[in-house]
C-alpha atoms as a PDB file:
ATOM      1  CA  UNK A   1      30.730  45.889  94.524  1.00  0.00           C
ATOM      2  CA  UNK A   2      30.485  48.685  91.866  1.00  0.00           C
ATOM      3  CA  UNK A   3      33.433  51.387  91.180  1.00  0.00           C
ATOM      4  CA  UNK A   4      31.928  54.680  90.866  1.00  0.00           C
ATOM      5  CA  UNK A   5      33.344  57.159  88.276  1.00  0.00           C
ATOM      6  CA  UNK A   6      33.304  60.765  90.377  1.00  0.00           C
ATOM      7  CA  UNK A   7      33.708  63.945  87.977  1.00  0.00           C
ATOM      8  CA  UNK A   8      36.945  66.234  89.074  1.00  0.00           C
ATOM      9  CA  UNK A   9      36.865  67.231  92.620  1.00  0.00           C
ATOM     10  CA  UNK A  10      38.681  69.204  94.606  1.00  0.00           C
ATOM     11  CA  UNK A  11      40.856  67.919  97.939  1.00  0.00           C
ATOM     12  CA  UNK A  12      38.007  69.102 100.742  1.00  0.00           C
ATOM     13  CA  UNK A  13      35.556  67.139  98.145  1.00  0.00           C
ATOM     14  CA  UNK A  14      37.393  63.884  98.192  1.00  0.00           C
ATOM     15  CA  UNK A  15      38.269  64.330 102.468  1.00  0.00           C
ATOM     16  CA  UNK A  16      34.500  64.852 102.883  1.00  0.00           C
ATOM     17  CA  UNK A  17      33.368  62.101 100.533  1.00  0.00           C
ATOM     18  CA  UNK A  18      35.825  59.765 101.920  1.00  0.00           C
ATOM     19  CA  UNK A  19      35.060  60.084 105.630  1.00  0.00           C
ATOM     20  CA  UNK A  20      31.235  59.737 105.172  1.00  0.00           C
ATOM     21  CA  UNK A  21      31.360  56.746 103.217  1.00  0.00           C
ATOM     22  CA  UNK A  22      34.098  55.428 106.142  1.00  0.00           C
ATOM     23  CA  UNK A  23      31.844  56.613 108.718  1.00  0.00           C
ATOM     24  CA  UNK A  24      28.589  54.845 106.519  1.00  0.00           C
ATOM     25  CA  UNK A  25      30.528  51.642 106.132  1.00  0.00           C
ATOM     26  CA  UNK A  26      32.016  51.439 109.107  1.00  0.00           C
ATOM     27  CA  UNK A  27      28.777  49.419 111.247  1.00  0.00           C
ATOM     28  CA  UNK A  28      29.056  46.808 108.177  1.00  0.00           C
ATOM     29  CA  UNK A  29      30.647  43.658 109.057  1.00  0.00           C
ATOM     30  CA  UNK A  30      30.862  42.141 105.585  1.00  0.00           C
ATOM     31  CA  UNK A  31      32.830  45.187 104.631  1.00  0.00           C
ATOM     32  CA  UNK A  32      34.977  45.102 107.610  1.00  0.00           C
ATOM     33  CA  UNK A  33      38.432  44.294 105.837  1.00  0.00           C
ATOM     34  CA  UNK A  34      37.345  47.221 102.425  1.00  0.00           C
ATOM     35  CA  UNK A  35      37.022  49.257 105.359  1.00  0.00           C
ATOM     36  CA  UNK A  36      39.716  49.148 107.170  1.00  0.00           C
ATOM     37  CA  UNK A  37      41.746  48.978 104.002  1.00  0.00           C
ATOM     38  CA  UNK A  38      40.714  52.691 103.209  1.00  0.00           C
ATOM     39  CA  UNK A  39      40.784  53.966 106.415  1.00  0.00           C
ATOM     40  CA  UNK A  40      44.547  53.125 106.176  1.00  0.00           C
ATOM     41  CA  UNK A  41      44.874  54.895 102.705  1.00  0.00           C
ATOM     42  CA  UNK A  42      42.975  57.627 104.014  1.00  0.00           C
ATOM     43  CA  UNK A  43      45.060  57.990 106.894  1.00  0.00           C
ATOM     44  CA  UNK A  44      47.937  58.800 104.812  1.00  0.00           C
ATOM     45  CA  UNK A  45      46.369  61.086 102.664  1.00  0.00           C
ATOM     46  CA  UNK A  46      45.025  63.056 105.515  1.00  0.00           C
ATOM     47  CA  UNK A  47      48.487  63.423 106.842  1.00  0.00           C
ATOM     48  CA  UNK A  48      49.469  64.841 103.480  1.00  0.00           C
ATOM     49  CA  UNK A  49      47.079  67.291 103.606  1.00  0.00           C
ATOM     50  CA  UNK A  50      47.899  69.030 107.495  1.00  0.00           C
ATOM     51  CA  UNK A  51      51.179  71.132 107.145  1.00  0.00           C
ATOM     52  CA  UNK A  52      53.053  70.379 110.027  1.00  0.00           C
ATOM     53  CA  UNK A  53      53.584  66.773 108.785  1.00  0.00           C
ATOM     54  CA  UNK A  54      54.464  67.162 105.182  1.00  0.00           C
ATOM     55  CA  UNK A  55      57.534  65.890 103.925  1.00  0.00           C
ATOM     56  CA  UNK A  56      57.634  68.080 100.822  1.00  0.00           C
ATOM     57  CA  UNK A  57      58.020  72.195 101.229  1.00  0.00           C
ATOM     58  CA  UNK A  58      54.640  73.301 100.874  1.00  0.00           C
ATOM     59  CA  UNK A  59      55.668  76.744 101.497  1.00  0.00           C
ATOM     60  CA  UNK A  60      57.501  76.627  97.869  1.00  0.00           C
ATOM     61  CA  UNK A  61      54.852  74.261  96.067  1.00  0.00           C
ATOM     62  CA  UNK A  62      52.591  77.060  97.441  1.00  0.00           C
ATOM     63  CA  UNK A  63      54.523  80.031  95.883  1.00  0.00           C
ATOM     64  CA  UNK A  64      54.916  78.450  92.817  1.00  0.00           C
ATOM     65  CA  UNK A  65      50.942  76.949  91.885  1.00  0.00           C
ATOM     66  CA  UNK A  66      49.884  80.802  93.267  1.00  0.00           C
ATOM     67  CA  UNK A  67      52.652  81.928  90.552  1.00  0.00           C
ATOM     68  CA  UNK A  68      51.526  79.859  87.492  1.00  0.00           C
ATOM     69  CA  UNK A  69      47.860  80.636  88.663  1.00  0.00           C
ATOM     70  CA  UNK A  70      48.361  84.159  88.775  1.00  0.00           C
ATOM     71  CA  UNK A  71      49.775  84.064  85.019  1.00  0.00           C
ATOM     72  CA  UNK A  72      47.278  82.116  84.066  1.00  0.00           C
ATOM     73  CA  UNK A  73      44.846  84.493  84.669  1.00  0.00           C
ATOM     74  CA  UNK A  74      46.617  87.541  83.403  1.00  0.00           C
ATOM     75  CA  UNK A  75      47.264  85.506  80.398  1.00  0.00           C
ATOM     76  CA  UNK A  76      43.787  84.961  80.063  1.00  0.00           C
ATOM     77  CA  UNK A  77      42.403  88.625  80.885  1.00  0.00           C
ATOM     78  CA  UNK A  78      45.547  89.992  78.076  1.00  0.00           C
ATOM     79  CA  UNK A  79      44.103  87.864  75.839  1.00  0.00           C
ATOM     80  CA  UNK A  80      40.653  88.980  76.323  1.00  0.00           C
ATOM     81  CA  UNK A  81      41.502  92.659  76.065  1.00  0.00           C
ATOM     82  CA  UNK A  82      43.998  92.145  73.020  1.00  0.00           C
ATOM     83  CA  UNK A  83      42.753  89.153  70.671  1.00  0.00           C
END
């Protein structure tokens, strides 16, 4: 079996990449145990991407990326306008 190197994606990428190989791999019984193996990791990771089950206050995490986002950008545009 080969490890493939992706590029950066983003968190819809990865959930969309990760249940179609699942779903491909799934009928395989030589993979069986891989399988099953990632479907458990996935699992998890799925459950850390809905809301309603995250342990960590997303409402705050939230605030604070759109924060350092936001003054990113105006950093960026400032610095275009005054060099």
């Amino acid at each position: 079996m080969e490890i493939i190197n992706l590029p950066q994606i983003n968190l819809a990428q990865l959930q969309t990449l990760s249940e179609s190989v699942i779903k491909i791999t799934k009928p395989l019984p030589e993979l069986a145990p891989e399988v099953q193996a990632v479907q458990e990791t996935f699992k998890t990771f799925e459950k850390g991407m809905i809301k309603s089950s995250s342990t960590s206050n997303k409402k705050t995490l939230d605030r604070s990326r759109d924060l350092i986002n936001t003054g990113f950008f105006k950093s960026v545009d400032a610095e275009e306008q005054f060099p």
